[in-house]
C-alpha atoms as a PDB file:
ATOM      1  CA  UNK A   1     -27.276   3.861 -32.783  1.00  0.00           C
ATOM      2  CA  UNK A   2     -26.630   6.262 -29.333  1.00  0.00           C
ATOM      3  CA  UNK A   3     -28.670   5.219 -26.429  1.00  0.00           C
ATOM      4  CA  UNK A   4     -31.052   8.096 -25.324  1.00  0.00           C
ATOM      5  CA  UNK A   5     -30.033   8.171 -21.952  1.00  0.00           C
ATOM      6  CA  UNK A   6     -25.872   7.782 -22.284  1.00  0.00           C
ATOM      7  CA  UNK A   7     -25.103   7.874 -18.389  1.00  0.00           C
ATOM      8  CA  UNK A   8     -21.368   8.099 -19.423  1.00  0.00           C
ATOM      9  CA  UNK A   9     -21.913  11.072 -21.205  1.00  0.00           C
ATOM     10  CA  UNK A  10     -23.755  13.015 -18.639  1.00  0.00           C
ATOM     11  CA  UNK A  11     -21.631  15.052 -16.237  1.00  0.00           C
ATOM     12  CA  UNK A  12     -24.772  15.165 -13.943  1.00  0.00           C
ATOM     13  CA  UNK A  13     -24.516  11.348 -13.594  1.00  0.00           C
ATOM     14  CA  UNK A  14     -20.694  10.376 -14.453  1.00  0.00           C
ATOM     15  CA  UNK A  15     -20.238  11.305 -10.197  1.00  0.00           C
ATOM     16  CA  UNK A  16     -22.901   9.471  -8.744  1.00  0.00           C
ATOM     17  CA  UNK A  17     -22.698   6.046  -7.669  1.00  0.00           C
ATOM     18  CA  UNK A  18     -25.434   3.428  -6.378  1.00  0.00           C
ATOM     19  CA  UNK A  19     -25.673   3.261  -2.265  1.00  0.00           C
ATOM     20  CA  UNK A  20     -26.974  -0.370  -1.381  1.00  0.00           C
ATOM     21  CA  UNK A  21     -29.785  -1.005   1.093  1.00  0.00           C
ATOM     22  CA  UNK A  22     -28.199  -1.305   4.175  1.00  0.00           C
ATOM     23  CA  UNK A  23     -25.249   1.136   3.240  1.00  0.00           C
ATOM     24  CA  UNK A  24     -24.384   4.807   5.046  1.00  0.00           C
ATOM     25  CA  UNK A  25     -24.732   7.790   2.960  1.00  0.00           C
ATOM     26  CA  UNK A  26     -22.301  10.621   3.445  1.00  0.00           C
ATOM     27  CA  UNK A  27     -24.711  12.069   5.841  1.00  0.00           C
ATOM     28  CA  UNK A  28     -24.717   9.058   7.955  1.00  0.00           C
ATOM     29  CA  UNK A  29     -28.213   8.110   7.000  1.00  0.00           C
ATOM     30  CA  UNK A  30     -28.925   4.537   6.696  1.00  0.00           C
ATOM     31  CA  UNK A  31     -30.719   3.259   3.454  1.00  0.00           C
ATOM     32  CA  UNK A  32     -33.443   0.646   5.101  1.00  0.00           C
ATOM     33  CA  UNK A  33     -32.763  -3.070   3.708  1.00  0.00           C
ATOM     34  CA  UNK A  34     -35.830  -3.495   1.160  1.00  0.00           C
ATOM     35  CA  UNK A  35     -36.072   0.279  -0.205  1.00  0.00           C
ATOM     36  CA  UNK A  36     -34.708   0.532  -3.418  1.00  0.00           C
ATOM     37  CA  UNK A  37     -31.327   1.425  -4.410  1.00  0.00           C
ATOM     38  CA  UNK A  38     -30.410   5.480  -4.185  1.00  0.00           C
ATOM     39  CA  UNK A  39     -28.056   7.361  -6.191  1.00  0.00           C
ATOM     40  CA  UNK A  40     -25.731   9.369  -4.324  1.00  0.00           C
ATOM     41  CA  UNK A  41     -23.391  11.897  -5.993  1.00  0.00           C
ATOM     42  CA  UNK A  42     -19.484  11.458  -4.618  1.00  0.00           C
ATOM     43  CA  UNK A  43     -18.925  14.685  -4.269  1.00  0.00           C
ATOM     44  CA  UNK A  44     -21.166  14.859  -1.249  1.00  0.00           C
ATOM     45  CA  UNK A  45     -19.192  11.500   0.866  1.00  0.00           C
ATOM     46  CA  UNK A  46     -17.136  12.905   3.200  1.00  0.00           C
ATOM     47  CA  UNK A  47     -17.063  12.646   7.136  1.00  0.00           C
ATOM     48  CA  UNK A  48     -15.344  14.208   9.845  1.00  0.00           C
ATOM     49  CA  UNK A  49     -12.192  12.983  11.224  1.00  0.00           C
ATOM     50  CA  UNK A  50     -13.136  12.774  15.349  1.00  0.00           C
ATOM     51  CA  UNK A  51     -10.844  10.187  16.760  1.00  0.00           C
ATOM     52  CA  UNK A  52      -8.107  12.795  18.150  1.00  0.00           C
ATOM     53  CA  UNK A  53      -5.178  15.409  16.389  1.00  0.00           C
ATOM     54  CA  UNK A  54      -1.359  14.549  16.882  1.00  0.00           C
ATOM     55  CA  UNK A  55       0.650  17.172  18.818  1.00  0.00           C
ATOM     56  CA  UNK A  56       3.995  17.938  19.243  1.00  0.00           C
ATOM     57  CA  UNK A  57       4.110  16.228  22.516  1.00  0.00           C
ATOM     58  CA  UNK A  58       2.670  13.379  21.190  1.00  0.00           C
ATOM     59  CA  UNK A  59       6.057  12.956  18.728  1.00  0.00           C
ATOM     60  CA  UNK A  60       8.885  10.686  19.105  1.00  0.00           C
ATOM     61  CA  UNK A  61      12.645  11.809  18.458  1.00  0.00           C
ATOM     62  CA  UNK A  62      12.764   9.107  15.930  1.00  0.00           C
ATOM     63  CA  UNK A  63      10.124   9.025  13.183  1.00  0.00           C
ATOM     64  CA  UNK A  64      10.602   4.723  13.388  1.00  0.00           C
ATOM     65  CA  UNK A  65       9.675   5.102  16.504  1.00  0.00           C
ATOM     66  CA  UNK A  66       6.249   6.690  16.439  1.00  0.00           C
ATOM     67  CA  UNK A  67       5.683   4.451  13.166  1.00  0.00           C
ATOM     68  CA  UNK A  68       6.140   1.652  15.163  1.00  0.00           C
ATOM     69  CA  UNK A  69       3.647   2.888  17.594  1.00  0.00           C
ATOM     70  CA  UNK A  70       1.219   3.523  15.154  1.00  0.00           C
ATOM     71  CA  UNK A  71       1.861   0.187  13.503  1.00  0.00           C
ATOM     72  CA  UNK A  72       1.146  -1.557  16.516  1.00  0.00           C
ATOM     73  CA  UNK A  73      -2.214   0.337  17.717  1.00  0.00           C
ATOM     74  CA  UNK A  74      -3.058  -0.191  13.670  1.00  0.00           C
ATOM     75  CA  UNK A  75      -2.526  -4.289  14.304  1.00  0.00           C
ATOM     76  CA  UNK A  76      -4.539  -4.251  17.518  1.00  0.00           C
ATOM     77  CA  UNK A  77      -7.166  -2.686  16.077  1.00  0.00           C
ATOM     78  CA  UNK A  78      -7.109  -5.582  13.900  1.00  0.00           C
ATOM     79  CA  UNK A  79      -7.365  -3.478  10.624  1.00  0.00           C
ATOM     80  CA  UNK A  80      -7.038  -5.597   7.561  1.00  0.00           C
ATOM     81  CA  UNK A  81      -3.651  -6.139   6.501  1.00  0.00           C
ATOM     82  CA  UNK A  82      -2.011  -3.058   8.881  1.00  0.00           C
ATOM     83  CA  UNK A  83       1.180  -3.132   6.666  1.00  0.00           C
ATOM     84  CA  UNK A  84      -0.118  -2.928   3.263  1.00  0.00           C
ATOM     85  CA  UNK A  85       1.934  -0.263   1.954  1.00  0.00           C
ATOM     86  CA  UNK A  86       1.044   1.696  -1.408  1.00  0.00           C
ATOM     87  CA  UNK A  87       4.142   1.582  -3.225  1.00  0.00           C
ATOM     88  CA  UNK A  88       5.595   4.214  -6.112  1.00  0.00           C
ATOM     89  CA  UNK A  89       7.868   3.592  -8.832  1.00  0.00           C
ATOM     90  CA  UNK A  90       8.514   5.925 -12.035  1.00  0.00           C
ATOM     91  CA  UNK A  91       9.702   4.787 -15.156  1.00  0.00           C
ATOM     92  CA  UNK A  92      12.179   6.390 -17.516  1.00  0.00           C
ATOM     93  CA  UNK A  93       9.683   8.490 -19.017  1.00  0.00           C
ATOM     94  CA  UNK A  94       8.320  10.053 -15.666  1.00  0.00           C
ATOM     95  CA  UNK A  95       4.728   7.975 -15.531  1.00  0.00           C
ATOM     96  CA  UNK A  96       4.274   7.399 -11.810  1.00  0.00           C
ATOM     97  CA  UNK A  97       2.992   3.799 -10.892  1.00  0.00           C
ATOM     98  CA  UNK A  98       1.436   2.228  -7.614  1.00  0.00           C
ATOM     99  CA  UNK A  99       0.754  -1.185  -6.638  1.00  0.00           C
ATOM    100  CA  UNK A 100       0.212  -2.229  -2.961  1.00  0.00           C
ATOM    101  CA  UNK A 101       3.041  -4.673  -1.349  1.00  0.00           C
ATOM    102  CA  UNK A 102       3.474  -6.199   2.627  1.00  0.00           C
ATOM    103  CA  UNK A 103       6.327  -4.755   4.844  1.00  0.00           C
ATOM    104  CA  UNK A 104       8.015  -7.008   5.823  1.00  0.00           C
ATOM    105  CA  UNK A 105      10.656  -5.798   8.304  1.00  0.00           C
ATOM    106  CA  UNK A 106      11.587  -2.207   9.253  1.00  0.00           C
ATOM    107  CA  UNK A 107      14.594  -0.733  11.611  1.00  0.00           C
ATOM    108  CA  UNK A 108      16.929   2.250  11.576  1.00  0.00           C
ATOM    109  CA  UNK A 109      18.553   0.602   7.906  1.00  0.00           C
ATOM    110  CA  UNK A 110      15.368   0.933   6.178  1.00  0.00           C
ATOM    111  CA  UNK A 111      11.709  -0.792   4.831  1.00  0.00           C
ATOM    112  CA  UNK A 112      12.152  -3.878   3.068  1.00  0.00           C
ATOM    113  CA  UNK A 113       9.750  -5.546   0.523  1.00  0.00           C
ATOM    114  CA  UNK A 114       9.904  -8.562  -1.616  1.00  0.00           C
ATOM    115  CA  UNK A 115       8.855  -8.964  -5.262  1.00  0.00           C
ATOM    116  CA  UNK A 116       9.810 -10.691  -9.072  1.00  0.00           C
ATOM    117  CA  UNK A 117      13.176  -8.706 -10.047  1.00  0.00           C
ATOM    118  CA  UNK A 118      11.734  -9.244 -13.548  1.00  0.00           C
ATOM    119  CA  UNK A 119       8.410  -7.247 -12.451  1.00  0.00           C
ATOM    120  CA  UNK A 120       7.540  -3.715 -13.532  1.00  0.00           C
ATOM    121  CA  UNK A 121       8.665  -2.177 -10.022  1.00  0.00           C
ATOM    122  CA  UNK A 122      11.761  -3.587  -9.605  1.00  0.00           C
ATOM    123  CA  UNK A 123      12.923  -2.617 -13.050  1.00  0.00           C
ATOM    124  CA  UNK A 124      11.666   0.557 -12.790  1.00  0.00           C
ATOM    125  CA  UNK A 125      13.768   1.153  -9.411  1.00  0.00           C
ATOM    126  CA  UNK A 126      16.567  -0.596 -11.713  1.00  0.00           C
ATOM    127  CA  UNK A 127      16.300   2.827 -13.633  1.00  0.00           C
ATOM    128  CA  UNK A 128      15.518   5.271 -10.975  1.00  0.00           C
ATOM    129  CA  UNK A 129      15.801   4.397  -7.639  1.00  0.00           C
ATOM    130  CA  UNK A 130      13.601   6.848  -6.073  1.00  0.00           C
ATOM    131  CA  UNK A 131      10.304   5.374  -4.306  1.00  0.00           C
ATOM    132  CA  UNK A 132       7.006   6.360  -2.054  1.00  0.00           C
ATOM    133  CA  UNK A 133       5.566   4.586   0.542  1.00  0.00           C
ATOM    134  CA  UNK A 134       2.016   4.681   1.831  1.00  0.00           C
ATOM    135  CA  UNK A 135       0.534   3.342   4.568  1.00  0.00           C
ATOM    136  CA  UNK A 136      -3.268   3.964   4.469  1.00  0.00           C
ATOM    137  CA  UNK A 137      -4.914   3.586   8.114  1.00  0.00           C
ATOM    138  CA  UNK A 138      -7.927   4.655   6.992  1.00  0.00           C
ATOM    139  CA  UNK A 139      -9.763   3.256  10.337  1.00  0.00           C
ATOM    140  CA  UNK A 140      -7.432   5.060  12.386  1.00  0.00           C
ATOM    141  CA  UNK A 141      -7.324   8.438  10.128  1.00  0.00           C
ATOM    142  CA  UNK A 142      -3.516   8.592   9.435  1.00  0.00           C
ATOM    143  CA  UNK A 143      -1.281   7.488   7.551  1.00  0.00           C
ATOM    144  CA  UNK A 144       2.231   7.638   6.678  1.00  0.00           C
ATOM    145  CA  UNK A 145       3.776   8.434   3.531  1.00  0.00           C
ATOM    146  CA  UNK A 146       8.249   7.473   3.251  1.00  0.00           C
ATOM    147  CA  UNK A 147      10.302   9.141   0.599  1.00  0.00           C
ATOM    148  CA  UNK A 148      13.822   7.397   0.102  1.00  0.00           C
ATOM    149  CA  UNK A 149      15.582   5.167  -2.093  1.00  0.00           C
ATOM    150  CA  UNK A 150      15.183   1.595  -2.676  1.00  0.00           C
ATOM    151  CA  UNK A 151      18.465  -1.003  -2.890  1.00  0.00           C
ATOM    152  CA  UNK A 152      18.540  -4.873  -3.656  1.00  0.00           C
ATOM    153  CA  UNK A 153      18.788  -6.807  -0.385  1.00  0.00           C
ATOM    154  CA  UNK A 154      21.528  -9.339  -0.180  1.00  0.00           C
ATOM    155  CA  UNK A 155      20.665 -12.723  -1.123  1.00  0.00           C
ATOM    156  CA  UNK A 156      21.416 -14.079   1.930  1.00  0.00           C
ATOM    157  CA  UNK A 157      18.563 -12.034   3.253  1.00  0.00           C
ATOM    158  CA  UNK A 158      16.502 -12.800   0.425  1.00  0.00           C
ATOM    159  CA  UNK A 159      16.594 -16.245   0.882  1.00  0.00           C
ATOM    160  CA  UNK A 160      16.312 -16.315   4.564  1.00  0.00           C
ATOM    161  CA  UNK A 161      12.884 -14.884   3.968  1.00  0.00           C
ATOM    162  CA  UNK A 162      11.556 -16.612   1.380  1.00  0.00           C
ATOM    163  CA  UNK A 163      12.204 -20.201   2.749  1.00  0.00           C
ATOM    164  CA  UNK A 164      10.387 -18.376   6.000  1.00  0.00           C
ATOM    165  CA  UNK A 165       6.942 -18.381   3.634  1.00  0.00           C
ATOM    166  CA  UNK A 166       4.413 -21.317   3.441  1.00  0.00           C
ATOM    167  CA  UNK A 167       5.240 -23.583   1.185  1.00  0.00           C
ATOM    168  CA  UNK A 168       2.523 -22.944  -1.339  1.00  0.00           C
ATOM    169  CA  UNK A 169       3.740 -19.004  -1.380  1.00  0.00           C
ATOM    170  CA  UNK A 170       7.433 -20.631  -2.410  1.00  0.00           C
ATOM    171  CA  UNK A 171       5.887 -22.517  -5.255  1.00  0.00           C
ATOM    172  CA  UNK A 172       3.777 -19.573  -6.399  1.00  0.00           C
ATOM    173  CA  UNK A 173       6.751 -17.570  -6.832  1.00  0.00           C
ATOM    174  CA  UNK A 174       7.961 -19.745  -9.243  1.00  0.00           C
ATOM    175  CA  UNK A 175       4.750 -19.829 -11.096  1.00  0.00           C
ATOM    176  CA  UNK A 176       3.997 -16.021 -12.512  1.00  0.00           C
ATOM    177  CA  UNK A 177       6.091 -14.040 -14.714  1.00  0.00           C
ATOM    178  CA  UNK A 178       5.220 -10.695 -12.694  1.00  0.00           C
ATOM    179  CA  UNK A 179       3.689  -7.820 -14.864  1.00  0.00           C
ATOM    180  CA  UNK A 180       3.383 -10.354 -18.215  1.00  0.00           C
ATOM    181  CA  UNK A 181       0.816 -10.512 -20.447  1.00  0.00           C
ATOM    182  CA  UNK A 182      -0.954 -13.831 -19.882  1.00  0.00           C
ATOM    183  CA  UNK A 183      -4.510 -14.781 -22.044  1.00  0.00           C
ATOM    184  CA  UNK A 184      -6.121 -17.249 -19.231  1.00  0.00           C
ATOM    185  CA  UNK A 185      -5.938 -17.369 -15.546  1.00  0.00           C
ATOM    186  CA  UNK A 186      -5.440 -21.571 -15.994  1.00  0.00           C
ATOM    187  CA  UNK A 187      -1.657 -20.777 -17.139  1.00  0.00           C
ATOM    188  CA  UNK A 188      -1.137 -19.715 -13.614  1.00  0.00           C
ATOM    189  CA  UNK A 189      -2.977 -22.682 -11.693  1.00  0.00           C
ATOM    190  CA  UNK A 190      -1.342 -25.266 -14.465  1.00  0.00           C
ATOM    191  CA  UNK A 191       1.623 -23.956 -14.147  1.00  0.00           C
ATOM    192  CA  UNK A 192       1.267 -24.005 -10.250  1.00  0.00           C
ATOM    193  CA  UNK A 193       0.283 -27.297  -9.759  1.00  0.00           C
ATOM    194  CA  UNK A 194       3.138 -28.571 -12.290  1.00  0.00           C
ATOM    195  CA  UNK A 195       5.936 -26.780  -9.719  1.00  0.00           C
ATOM    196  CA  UNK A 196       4.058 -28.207  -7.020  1.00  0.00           C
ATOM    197  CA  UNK A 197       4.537 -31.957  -8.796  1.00  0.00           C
ATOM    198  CA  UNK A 198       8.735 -30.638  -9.414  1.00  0.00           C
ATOM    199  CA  UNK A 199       9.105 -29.643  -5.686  1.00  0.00           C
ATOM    200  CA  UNK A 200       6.972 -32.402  -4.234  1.00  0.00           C
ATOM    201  CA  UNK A 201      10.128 -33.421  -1.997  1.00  0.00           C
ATOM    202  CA  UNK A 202      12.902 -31.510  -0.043  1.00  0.00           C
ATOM    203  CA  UNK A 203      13.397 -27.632  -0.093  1.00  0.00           C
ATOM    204  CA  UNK A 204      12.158 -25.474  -2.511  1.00  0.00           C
ATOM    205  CA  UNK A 205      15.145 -23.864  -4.134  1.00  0.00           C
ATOM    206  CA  UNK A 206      15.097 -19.502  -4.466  1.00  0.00           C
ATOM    207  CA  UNK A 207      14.132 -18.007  -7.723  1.00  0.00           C
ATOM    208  CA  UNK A 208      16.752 -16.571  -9.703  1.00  0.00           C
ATOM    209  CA  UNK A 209      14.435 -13.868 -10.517  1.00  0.00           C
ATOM    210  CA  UNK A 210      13.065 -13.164  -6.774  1.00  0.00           C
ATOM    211  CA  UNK A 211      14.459 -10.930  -4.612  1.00  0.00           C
ATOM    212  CA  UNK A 212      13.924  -7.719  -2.225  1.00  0.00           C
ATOM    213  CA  UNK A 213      14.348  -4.222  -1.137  1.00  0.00           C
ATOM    214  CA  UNK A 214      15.798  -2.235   1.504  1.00  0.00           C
ATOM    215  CA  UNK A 215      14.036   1.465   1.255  1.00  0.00           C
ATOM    216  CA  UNK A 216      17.120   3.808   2.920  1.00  0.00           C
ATOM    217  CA  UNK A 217      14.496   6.582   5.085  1.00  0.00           C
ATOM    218  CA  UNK A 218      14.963  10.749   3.592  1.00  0.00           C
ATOM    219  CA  UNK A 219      11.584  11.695   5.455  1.00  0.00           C
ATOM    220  CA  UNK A 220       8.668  10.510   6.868  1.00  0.00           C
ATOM    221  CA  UNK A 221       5.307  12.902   7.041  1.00  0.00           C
ATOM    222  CA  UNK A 222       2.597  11.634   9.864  1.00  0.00           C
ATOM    223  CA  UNK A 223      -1.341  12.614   9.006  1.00  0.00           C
ATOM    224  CA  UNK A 224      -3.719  12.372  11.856  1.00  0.00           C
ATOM    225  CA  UNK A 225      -7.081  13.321  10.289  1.00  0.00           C
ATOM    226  CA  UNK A 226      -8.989  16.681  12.266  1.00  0.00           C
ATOM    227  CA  UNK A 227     -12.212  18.176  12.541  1.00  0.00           C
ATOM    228  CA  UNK A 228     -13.245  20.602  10.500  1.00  0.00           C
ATOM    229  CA  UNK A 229     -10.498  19.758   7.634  1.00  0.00           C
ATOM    230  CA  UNK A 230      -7.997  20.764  10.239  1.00  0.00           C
ATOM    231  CA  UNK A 231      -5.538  17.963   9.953  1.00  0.00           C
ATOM    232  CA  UNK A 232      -2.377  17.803  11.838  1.00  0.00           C
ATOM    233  CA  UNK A 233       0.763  16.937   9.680  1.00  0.00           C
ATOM    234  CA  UNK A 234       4.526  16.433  10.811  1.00  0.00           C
ATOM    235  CA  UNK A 235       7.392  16.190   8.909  1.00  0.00           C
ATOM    236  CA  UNK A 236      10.786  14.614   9.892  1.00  0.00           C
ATOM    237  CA  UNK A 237      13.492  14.898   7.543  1.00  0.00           C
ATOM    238  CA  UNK A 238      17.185  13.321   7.907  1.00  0.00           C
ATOM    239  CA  UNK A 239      20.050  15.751   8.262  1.00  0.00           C
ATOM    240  CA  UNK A 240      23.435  15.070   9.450  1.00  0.00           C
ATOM    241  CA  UNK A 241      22.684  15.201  13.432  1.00  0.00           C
ATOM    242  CA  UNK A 242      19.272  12.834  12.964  1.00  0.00           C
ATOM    243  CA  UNK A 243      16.227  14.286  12.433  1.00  0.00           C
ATOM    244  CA  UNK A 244      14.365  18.011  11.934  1.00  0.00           C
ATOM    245  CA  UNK A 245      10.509  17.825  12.815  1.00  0.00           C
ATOM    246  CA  UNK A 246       8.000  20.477  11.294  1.00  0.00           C
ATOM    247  CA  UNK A 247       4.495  21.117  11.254  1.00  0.00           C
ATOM    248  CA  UNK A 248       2.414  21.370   7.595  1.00  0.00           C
ATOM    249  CA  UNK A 249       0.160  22.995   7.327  1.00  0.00           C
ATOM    250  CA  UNK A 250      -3.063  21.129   5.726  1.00  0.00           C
END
């Protein structure tokens, strides 16, 4: 039989989700810890963006350049994980996909990221090598979004890196079969503590199937959020002298 009252069902509900005692609403009000739990419909969180707009005097004649800046002020703001990146991938029958991955090194070649060659991303940029990156400073209202196209890194540089990584990070990449169907999470920690048993002595040896990529920079957009919904938005785009900055509009 239906339940009465199908929350799931009901449009006026569907949008609103519980706000904690102790939690902000969107209107900054504080729900007092011991008062009961309050609905709050989504529609209504929103803030304003006060910490400062980005001007054209502010910009850098490189794009890496004021990414690196912003990287920085993100890490010493100590914002968790400053260079999780959302990453993009299509497969061959257009669906978009995102996952977030670490940067791990950046300069005027490109962004490079690890992962499982046999994982959906990487065979998806097997297919079509066209990516987005994201980097989501929510903290500092910006972010950064990348458009380009990803290439396999040599090995040499792949394997620099990943005997660079604790130990138990080396082992782990042997354990998963990235993006498989798996029935138990106790494959994985079996499986883990069997490689760790194999590789008890001397170096871990590279993965066949592990590798990296080198995202080659097309353009770079910089968000700094603004009040009022007035957000300032640059644009730098490669052409054959270096670099052509313009303004978006929000």
């Amino acid at each position: 039989m239906t339940p009465e009252h199908d929350d799931a069902h009901n449009p006026d509900t569907r949008n609103r989700v519980a706000i904690a005692p102790g939690e902000n609403t969107a209107s900054g009000k504080n729900i007092a810890s011991g008062e009961n739990t309050a609905a709050v419909d989504i529609a209504d969180l929103r803030r304003e963006y006060t910490r400062g707009g980005l001007r054209r005097h502010d910009l850098t004649d490189n794009p890496l350049d004021l990414f690196e800046r912003w990287l920085k002020q993100a890490c010493e703001a100590q914002l968790a994980d400053p260079t999780a990146m959302c990453v993009a991938t299509v497969d061959e029958q257009g669906q978009p996909y995102q996952r977030i991955v670490l940067l791990k090194h950046y300069d005027e070649k490109g962004m490079v990221f690890y992962t499982n060659m046999g994982s959906r991303k990487a065979q998806q940029l097997a297919a079509n090598s066209r990516i987005s990156l994201l980097f989501p400073w929510h903290m500092l209202e910006r972010q950064v979004i990348v458009l380009g196209k990803a290439e396999k890194l040599p090995m040499l540089d792949v394997m620099k890196y990943f005997h660079s990584r604790p130990r138990d990070s080396q082992i782990g990449a042997w354990v998963s079969k990235q993006s498989s169907r798996i029935s138990a999470r106790s494959m994985l920690e079996s499986k883990f503590f069997e490689m760790k048993q194999k590789f008890q002595q001397g170096e871990i040896p590279l993965p066949s199937f592990w590798g990296g990529f080198r995202v080659t920079i097309e353009s770079m957009e910089f968000w700094q959020g603004g009040e009022h919904r007035l957000h300032d938005r640059f644009l730098y785009q490669r052409d054959v002298d270096g670099w052509t900055i313009d303004r978006l509009a929000p």
